[in-house]
C-alpha atoms as a PDB file:
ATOM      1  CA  UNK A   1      12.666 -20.546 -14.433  1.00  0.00           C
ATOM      2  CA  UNK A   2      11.826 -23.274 -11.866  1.00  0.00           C
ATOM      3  CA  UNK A   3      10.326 -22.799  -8.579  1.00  0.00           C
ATOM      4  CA  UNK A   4      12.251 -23.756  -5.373  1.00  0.00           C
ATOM      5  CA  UNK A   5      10.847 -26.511  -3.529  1.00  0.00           C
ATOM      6  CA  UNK A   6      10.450 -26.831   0.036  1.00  0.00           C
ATOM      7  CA  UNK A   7      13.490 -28.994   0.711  1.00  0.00           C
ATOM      8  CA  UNK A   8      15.632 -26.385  -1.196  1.00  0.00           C
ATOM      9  CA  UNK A   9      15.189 -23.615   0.779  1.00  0.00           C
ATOM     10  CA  UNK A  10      17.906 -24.314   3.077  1.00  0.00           C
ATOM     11  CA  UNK A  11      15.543 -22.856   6.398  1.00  0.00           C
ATOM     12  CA  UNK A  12      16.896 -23.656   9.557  1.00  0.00           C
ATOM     13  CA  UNK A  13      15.156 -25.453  12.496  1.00  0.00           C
ATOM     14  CA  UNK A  14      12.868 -24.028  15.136  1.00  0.00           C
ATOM     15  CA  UNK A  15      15.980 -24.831  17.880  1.00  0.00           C
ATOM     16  CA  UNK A  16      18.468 -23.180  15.675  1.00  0.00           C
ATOM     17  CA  UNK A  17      15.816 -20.056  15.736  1.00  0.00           C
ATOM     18  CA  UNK A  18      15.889 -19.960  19.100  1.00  0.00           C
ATOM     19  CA  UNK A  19      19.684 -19.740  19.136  1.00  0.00           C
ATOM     20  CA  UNK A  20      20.387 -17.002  16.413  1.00  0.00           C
ATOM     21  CA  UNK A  21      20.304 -13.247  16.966  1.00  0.00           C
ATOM     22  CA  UNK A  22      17.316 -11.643  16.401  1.00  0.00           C
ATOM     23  CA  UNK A  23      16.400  -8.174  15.482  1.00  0.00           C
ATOM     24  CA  UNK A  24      16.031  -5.535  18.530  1.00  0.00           C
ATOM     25  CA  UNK A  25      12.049  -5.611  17.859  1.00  0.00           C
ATOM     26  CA  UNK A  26       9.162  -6.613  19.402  1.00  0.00           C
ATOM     27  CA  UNK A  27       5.808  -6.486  18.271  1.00  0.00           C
ATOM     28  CA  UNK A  28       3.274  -5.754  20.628  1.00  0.00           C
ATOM     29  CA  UNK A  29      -0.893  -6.690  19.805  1.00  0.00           C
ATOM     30  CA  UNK A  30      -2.977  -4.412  21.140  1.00  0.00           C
ATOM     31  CA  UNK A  31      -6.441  -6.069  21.373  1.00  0.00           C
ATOM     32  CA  UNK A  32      -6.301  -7.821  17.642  1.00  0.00           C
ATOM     33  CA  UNK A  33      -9.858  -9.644  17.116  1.00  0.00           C
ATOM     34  CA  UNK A  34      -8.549 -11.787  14.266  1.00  0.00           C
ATOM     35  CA  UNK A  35      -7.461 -14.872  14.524  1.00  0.00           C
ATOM     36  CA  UNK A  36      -5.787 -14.923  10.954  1.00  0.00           C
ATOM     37  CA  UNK A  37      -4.088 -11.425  11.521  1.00  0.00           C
ATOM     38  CA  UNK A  38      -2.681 -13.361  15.081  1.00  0.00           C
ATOM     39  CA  UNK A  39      -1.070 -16.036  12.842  1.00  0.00           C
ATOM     40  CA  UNK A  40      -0.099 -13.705  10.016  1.00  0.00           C
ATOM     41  CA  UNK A  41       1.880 -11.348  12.706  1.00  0.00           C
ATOM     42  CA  UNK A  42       3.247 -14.604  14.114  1.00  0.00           C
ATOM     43  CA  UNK A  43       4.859 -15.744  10.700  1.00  0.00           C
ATOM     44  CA  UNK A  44       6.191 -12.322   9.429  1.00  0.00           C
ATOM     45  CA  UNK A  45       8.041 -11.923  12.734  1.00  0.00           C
ATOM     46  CA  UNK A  46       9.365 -15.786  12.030  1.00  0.00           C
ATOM     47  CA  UNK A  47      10.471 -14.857   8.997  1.00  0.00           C
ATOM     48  CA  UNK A  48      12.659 -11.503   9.924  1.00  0.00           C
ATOM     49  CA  UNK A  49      13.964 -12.715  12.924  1.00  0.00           C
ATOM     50  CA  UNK A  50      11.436 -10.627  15.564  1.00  0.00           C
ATOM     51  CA  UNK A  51      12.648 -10.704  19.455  1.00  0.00           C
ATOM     52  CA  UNK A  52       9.104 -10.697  20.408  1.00  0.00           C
ATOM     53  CA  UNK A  53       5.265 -10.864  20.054  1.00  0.00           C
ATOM     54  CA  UNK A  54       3.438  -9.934  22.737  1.00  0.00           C
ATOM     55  CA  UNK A  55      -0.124 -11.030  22.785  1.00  0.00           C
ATOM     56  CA  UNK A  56      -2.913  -7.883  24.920  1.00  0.00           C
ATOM     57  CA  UNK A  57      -6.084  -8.021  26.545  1.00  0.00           C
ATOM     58  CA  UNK A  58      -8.820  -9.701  23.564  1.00  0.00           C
ATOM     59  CA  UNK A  59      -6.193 -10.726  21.471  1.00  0.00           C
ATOM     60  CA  UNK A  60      -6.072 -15.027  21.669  1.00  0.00           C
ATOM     61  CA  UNK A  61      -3.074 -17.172  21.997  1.00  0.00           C
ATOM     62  CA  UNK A  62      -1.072 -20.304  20.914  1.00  0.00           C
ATOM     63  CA  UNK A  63      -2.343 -22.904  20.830  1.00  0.00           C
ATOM     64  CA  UNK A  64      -5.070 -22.269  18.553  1.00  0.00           C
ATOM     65  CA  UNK A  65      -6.216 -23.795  15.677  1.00  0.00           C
ATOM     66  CA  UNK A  66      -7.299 -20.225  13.731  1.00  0.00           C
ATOM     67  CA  UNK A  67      -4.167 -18.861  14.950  1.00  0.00           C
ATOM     68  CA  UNK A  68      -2.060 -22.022  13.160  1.00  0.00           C
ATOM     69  CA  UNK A  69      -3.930 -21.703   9.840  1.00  0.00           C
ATOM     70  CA  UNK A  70      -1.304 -18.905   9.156  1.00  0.00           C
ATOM     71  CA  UNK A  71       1.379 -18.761  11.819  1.00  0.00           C
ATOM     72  CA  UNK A  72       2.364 -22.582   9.959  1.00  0.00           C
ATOM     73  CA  UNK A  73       4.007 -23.387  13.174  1.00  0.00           C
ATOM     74  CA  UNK A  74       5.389 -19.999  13.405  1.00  0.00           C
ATOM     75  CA  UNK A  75       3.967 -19.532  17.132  1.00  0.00           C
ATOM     76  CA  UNK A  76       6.832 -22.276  17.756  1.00  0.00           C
ATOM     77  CA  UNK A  77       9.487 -20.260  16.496  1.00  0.00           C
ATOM     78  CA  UNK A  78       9.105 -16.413  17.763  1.00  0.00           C
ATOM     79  CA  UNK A  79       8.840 -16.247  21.617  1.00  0.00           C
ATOM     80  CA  UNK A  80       5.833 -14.944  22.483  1.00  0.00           C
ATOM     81  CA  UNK A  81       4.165 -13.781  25.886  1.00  0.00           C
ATOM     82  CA  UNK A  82       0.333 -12.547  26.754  1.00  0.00           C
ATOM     83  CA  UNK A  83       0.164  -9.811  28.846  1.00  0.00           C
ATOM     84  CA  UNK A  84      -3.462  -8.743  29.803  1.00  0.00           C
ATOM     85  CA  UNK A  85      -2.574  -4.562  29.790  1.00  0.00           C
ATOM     86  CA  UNK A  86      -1.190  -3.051  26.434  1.00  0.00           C
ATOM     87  CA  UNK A  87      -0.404   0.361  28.633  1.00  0.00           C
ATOM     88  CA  UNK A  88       1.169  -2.466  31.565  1.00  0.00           C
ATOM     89  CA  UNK A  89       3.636  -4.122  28.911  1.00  0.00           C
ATOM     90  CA  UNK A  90       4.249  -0.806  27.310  1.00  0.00           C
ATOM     91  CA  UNK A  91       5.673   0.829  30.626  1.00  0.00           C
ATOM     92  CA  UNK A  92       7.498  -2.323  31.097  1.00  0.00           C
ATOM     93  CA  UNK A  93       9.807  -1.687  28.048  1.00  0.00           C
ATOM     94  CA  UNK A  94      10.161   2.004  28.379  1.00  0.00           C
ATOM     95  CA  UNK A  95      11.812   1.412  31.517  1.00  0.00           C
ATOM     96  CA  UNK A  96      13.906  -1.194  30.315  1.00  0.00           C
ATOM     97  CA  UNK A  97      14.992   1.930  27.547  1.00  0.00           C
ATOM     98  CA  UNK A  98      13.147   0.136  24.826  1.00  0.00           C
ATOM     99  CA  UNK A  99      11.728   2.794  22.616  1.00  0.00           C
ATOM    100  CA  UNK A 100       7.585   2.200  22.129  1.00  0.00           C
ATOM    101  CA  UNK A 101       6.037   3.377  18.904  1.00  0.00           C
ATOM    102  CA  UNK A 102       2.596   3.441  18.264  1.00  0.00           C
ATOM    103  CA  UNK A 103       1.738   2.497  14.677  1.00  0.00           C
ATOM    104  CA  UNK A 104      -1.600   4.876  14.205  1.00  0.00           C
ATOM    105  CA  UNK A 105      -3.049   7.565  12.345  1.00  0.00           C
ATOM    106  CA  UNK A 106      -2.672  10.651  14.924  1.00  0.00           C
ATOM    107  CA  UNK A 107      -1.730  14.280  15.235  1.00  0.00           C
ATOM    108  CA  UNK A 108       1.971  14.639  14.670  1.00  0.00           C
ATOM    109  CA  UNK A 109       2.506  11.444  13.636  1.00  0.00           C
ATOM    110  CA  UNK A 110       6.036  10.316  11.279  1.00  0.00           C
ATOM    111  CA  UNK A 111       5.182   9.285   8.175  1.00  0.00           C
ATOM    112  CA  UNK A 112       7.327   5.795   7.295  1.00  0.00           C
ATOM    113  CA  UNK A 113       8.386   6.974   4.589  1.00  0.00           C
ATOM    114  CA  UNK A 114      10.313   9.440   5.587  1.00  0.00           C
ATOM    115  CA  UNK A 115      11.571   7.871   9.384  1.00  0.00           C
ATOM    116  CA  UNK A 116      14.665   6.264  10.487  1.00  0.00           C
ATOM    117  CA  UNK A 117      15.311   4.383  13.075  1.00  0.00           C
ATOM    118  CA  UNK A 118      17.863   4.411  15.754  1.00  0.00           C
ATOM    119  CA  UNK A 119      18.964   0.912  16.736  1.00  0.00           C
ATOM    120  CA  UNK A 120      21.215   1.937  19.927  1.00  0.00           C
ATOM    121  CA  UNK A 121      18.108   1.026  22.068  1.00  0.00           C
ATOM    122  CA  UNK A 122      15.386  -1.873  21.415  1.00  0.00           C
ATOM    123  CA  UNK A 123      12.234  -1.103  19.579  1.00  0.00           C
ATOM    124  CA  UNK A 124       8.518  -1.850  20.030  1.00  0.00           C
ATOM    125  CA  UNK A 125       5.579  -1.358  17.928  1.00  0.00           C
ATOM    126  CA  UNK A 126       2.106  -1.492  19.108  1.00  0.00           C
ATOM    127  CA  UNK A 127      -0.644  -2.474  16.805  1.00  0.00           C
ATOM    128  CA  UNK A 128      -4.082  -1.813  17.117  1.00  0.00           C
ATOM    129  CA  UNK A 129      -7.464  -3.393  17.050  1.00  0.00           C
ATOM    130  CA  UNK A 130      -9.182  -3.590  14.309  1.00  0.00           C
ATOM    131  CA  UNK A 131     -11.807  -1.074  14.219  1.00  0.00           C
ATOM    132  CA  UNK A 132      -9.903   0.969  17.074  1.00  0.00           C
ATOM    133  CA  UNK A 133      -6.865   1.450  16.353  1.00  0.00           C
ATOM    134  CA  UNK A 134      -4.464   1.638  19.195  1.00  0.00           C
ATOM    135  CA  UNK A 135      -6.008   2.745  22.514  1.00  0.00           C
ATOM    136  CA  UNK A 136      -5.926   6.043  23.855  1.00  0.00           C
ATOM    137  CA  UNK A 137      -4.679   5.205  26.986  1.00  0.00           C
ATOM    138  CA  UNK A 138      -1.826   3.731  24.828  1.00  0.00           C
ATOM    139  CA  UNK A 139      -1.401   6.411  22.871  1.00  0.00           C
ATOM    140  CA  UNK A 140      -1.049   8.643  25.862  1.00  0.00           C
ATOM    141  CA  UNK A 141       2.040   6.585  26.964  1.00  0.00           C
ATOM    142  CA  UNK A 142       3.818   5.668  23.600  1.00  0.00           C
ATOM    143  CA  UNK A 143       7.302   7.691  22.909  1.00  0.00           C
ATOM    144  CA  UNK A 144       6.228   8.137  19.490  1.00  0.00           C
ATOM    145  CA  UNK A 145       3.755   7.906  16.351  1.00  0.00           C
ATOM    146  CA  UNK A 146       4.717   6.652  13.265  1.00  0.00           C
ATOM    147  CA  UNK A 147       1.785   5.961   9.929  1.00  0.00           C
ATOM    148  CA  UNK A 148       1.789   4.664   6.883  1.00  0.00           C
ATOM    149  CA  UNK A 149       1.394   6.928   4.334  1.00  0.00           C
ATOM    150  CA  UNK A 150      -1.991   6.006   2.031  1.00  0.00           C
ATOM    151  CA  UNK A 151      -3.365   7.802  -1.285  1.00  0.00           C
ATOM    152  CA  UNK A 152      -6.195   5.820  -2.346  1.00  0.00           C
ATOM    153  CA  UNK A 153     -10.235   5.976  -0.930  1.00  0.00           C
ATOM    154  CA  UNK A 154      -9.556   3.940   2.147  1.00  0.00           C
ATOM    155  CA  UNK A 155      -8.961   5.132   5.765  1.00  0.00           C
ATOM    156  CA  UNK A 156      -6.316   2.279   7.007  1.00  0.00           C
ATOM    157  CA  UNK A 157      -4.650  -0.531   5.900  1.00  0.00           C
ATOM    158  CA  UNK A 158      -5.495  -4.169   7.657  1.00  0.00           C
ATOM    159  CA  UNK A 159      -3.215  -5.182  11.012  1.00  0.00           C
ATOM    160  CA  UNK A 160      -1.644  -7.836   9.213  1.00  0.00           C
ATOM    161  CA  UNK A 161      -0.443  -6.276   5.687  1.00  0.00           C
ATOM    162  CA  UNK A 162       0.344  -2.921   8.354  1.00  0.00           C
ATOM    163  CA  UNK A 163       2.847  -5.371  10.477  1.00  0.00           C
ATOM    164  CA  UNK A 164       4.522  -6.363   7.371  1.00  0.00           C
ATOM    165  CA  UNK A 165       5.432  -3.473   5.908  1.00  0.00           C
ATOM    166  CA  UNK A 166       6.607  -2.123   9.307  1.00  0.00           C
ATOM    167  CA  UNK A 167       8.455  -5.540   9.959  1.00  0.00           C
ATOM    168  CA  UNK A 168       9.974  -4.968   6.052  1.00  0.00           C
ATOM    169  CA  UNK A 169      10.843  -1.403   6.713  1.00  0.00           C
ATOM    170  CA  UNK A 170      12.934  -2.020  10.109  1.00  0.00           C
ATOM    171  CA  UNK A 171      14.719  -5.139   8.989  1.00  0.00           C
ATOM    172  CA  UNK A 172      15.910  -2.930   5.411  1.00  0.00           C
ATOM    173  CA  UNK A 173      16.882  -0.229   8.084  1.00  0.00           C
ATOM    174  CA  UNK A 174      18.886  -2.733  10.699  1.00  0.00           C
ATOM    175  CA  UNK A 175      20.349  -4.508   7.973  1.00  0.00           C
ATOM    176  CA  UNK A 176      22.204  -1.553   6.810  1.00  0.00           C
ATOM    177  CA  UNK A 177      22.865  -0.525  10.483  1.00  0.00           C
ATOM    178  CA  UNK A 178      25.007  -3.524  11.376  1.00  0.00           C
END
């Protein structure tokens, strides 16, 4: 077995990203302190075809040079907006029918596992900060909850490896959907 090297993986160009069609998600930062998780968010969305990042209140934005240690150029390729309010963008969406989902540990949350989605309306996923989570004044607005199930000692799982699995999970789903 040889590995594949750069030149082989037949990836397309930033212009012809722009150009494809992209899933019906967005992810939405709520307030993410971490540079790295910024970038890391930035290149899993590249690399499943993500609508949308949208960047809320602490959380920093392109260009930065923390941000580009693990986006790789990936903040070139997603379209991306800051909006200052999480609960501002959040209304936004819901009245343009896109369905908001907070990804949290709450009361009467859906576990992953067992959740499908319905792709006959866009989709948005707020993630939260840190140490937070996703704000209560967030939460308050969201249409729904959805968590990761977990069975070992620790309480959450961090923002970036959270996004991924979410971003996995919805591009298996919408792959069989179309």
């Amino acid at each position: 077995m040889r590995k594949l090297k750069n030149s082989e993986l037949n990836r397309i160009s930033v212009s012809d990203f722009k150009t494809i069609k992209k899933m019906p998600v967005r992810i939405i930062l709520d307030n993410i302190r971490s540079l790295v998780n910024v970038g890391s968010v930035f290149r899993t969305s590249d690399a499943f075809l993500i609508k949308e990042v949208v960047l809320c209140g602490i959380t920093a934005t392109p260009p930065h040079r923390e941000i580009q240690k693990t986006a790789l150029g990936a903040t070139e390729s997603v379209d991306w907006r800051y909006v200052e309010s999480t609960a501002e963008i959040v209304k936004e969406l819901q009245s343009k029918k896109v369905k908001v989902y907070a990804i949290e540990q709450a009361d009467n949350s859906k576990m992953l596992d067992n959740f499908k989605f319905d792709f006959d309306q866009e989709i948005a996923f707020v993630m939260g900060n840190e140490v937070k989570g996703v704000s209560d004044e967030v939460m308050a607005l969201v249409d729904d909850c959805i968590e990761l199930p977990q069975f070992g000692t620790k309480h959450s799982l961090n923002i970036s490896v959270t996004t991924g699995i979410m971003i996995w999970e919805v591009f298996q789903q919408y792959q069989r959907s179309v």
